[in-house]
N, C-alpha and C. Protein backbone atom coordinates (compact mmCIF):
# COMPACT_ATOMS: atom_id res chain seq x y z
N UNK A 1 -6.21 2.43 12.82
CA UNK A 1 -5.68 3.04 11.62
C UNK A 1 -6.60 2.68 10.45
N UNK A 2 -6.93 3.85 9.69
CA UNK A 2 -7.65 3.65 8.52
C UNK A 2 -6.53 3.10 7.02
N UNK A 3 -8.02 2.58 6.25
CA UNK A 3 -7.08 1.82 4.60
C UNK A 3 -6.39 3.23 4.32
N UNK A 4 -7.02 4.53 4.25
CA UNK A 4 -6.10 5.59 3.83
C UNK A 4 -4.72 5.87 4.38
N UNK A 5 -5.30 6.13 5.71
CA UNK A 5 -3.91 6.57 6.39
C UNK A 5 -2.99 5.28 6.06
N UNK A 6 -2.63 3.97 5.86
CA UNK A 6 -2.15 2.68 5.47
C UNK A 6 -1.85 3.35 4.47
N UNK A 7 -2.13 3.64 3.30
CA UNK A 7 -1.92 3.36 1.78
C UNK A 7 -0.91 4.91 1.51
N UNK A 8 -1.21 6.12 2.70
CA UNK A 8 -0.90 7.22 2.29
C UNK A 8 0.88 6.82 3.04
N UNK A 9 0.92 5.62 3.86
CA UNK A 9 1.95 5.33 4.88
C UNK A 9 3.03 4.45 3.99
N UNK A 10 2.09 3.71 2.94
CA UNK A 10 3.08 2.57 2.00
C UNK A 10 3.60 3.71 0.78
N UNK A 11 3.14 4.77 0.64
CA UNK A 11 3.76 5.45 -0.91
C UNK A 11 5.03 5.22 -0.76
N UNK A 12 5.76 5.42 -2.06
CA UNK A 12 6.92 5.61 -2.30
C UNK A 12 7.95 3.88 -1.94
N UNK A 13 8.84 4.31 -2.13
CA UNK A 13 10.20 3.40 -1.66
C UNK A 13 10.13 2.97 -0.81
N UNK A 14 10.64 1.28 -0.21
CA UNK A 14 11.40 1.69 1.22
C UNK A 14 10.36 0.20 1.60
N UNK A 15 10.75 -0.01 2.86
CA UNK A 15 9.70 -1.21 3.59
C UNK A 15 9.31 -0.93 4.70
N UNK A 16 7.35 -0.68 4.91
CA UNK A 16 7.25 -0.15 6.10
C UNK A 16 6.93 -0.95 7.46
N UNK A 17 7.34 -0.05 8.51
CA UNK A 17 7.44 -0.79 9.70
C UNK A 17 6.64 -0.88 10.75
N UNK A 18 6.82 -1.20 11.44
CA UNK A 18 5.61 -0.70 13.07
C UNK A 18 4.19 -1.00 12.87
N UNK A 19 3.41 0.01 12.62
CA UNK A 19 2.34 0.29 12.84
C UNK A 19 1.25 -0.27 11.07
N UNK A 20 2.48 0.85 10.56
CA UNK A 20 1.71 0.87 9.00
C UNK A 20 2.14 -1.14 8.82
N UNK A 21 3.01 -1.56 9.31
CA UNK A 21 3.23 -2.76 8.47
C UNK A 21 2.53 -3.55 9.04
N UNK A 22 1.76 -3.66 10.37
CA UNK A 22 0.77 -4.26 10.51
C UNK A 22 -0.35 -4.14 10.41
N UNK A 23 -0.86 -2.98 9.75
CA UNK A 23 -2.17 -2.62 9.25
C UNK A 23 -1.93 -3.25 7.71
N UNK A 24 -0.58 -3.52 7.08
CA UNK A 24 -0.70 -3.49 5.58
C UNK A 24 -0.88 -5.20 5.56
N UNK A 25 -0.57 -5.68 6.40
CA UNK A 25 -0.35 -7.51 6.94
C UNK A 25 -1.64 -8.21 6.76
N UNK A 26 -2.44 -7.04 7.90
CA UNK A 26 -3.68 -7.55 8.43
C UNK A 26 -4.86 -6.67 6.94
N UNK A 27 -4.39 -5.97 5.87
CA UNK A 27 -5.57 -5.71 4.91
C UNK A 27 -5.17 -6.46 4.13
N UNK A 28 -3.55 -7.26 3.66
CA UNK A 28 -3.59 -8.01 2.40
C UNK A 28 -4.76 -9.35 3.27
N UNK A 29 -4.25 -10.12 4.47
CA UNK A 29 -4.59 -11.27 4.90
C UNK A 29 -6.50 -11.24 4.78
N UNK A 30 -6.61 -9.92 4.76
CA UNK A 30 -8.41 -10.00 4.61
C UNK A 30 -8.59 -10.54 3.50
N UNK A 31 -8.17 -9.51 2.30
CA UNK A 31 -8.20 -10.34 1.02
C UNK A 31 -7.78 -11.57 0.59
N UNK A 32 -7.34 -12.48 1.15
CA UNK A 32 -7.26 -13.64 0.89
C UNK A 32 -8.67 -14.27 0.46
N UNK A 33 -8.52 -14.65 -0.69
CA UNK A 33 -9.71 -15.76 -1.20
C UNK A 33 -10.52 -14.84 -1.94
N UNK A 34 -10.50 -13.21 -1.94
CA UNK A 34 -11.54 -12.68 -2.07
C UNK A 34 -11.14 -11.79 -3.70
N UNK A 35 -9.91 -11.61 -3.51
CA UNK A 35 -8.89 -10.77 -4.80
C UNK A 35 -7.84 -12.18 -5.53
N UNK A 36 -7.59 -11.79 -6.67
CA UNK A 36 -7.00 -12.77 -7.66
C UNK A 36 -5.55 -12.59 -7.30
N UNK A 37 -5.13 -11.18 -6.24
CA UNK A 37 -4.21 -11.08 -5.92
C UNK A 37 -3.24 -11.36 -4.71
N UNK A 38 -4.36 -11.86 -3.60
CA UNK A 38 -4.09 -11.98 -2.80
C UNK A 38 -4.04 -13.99 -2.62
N UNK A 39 -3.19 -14.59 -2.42
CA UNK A 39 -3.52 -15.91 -2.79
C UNK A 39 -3.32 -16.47 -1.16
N UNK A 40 -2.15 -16.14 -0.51
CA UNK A 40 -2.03 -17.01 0.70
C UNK A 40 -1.87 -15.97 2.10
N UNK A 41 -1.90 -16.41 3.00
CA UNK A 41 -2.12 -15.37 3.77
C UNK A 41 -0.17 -15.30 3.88
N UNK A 42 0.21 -14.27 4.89
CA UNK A 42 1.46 -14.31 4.89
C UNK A 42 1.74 -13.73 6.44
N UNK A 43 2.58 -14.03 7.14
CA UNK A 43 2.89 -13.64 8.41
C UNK A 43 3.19 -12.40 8.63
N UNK A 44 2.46 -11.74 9.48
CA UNK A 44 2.98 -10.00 9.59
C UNK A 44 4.03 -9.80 10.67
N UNK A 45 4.58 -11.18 11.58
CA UNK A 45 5.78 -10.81 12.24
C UNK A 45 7.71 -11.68 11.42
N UNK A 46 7.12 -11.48 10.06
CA UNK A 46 8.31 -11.45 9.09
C UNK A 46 8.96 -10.58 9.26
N UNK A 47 10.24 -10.92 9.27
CA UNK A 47 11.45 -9.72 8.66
C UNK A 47 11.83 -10.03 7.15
N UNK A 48 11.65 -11.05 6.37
CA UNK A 48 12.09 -11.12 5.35
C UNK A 48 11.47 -9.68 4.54
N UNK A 49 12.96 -9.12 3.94
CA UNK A 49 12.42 -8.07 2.87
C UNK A 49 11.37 -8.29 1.56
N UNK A 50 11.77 -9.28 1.25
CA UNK A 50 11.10 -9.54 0.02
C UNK A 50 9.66 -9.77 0.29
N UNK A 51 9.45 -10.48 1.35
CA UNK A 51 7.73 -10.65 1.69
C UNK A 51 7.37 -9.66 1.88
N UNK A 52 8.04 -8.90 2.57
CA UNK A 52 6.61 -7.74 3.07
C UNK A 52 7.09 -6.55 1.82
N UNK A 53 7.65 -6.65 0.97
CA UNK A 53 7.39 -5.83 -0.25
C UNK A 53 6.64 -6.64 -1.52
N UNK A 54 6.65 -7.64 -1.36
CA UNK A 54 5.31 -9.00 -1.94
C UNK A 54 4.19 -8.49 -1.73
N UNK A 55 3.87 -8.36 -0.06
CA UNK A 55 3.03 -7.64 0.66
C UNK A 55 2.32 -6.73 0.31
N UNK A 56 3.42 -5.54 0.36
CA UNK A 56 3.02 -3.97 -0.05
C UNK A 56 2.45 -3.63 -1.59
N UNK A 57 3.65 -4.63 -3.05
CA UNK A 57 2.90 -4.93 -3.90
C UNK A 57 1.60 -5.30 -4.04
N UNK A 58 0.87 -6.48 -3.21
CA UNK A 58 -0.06 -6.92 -3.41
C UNK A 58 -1.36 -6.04 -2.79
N UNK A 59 -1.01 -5.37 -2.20
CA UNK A 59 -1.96 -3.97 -1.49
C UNK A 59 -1.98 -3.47 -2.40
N UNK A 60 -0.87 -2.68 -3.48
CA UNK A 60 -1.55 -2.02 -4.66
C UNK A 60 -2.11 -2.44 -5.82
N UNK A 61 -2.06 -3.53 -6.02
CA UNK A 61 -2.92 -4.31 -6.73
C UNK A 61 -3.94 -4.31 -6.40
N UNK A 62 -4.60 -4.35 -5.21
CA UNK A 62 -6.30 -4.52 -4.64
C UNK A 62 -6.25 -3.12 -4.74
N UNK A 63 -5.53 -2.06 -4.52
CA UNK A 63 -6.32 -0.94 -4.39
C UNK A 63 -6.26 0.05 -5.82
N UNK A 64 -5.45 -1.11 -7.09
CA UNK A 64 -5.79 -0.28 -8.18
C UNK A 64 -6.84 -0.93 -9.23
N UNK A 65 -7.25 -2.44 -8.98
CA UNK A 65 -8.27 -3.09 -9.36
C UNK A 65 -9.22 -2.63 -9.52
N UNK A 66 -9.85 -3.00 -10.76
CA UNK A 66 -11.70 -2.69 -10.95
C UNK A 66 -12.59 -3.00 -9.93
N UNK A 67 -12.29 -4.41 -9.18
CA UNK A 67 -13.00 -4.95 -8.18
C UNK A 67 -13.56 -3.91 -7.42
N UNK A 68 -12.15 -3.27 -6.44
CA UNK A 68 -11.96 -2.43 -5.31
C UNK A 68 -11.75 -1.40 -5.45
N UNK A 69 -12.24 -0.76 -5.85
CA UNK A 69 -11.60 0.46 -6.79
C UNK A 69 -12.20 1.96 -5.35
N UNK A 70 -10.67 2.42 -4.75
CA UNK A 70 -10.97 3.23 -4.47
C UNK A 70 -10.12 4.52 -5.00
N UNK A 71 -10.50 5.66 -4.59
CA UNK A 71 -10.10 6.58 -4.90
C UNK A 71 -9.26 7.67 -3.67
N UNK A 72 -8.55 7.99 -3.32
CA UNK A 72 -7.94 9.08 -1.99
C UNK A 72 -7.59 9.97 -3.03
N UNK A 73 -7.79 11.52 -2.66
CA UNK A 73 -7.42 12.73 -3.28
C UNK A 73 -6.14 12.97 -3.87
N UNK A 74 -5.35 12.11 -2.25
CA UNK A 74 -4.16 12.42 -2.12
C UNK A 74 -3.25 11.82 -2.73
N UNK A 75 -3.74 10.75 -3.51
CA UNK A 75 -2.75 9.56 -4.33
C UNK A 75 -3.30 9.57 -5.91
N UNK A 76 -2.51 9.88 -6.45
CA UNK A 76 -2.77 10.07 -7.58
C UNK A 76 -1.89 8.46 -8.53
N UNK A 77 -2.09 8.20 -9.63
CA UNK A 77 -1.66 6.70 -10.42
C UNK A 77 -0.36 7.42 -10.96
N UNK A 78 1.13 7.03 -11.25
CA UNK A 78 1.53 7.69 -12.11
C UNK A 78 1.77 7.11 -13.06
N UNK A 79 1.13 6.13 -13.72
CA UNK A 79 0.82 5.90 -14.68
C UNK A 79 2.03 4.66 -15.69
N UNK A 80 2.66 4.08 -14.43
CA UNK A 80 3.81 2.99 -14.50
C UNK A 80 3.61 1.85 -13.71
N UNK A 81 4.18 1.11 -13.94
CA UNK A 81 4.00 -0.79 -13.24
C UNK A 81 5.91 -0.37 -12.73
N UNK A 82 5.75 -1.05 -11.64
CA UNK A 82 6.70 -1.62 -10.85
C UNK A 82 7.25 -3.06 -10.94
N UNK A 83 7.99 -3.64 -9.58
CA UNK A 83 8.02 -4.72 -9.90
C UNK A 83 6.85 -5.57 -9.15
N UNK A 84 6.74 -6.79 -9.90
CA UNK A 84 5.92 -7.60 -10.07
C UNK A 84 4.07 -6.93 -10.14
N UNK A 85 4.62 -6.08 -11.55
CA UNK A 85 3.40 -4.82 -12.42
C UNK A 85 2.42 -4.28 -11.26
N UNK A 86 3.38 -4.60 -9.83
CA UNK A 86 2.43 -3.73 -9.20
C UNK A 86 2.68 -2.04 -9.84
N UNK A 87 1.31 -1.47 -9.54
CA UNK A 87 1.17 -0.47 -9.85
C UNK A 87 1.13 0.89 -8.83
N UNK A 88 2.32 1.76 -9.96
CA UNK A 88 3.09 2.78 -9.02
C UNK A 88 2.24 4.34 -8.33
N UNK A 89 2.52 4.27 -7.47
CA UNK A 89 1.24 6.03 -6.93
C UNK A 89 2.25 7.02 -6.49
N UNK A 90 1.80 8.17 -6.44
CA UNK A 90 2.51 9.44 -5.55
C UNK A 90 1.56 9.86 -4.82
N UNK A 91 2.31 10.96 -4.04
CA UNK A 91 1.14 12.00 -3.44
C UNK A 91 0.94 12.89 -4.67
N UNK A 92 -0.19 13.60 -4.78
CA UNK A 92 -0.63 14.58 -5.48
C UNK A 92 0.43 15.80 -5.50
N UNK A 93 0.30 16.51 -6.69
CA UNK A 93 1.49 18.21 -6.33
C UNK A 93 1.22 18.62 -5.72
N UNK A 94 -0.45 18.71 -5.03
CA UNK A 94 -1.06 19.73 -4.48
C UNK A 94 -0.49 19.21 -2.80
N UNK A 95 -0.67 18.35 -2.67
CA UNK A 95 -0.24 17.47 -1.06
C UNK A 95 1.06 17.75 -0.71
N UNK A 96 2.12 17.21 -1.84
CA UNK A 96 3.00 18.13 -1.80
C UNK A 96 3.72 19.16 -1.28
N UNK A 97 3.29 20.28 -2.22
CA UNK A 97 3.56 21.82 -2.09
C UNK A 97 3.19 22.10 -0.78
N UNK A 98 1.82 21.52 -0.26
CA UNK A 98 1.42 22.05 1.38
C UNK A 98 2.13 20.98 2.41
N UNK A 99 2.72 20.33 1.84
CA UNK A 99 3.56 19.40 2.93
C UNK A 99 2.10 18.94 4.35
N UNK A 100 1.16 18.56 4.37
CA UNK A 100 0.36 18.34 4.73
C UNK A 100 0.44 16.93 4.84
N UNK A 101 0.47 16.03 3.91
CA UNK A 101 0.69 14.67 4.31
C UNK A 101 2.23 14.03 4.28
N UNK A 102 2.92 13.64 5.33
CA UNK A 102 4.32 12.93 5.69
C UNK A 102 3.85 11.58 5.74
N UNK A 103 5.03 10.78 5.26
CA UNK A 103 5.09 9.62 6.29
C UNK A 103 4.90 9.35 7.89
N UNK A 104 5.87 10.17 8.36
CA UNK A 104 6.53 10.70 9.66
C UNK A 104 5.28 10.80 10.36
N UNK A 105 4.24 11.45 9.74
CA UNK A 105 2.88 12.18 10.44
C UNK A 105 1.69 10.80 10.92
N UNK A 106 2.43 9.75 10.15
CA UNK A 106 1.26 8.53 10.91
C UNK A 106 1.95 7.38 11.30
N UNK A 107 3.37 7.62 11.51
CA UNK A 107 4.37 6.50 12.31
C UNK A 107 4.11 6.21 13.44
């Protein structure tokens, strides 16, 4: 699984599972030592809610940073902080309207 397909898998609400939550486990645990955000590594066979939305926060932090700065078509900023100021994304209108990218589609 690619950082995209991951990041297009964490949008929105909710705590993800399976597949995406061990791709999101194993990209915060890279950043360890390397991002101001990532400080300790954290176990990816947690059930605690709060960690692995710690977790998912701390993924959008590396991926809205100057450091790391990438860009996907399909995720646009909307221009709000969450909690703990992680920072909030959507899919694009255009992604959207063509229903082209799901969750569902990389579970």
């Amino acid at each position: 699984m690619t950082n995209k397909i991951m990041f297009l898998g964490i949008l929105g609400n909710g705590v993800p599972s399976g597949e995406i939550k061990a791709k999101m486990f194993e990209f915060h645990n890279s950043y360890v030592g390397k991002s101001p955000y990532t400080t300790k590594h954290e176990n990816p066979k947690t059930m605690c809610g709060s960690c692995i939305q710690r977790v998912k926060a701390n993924c959008w932090k590396v991926y809205h940073s100057d450091l790391y700065r990438w860009e996907y078509k399909e995720i646009e900023f909307t221009g709000k902080l969450g909690m703990f100021n992680a920072p909030k994304y959507k899919l694009t209108q255009e992604q959207l309207t063509q229903r082209v990218v799901r969750r569902k589609d990389y579970e």
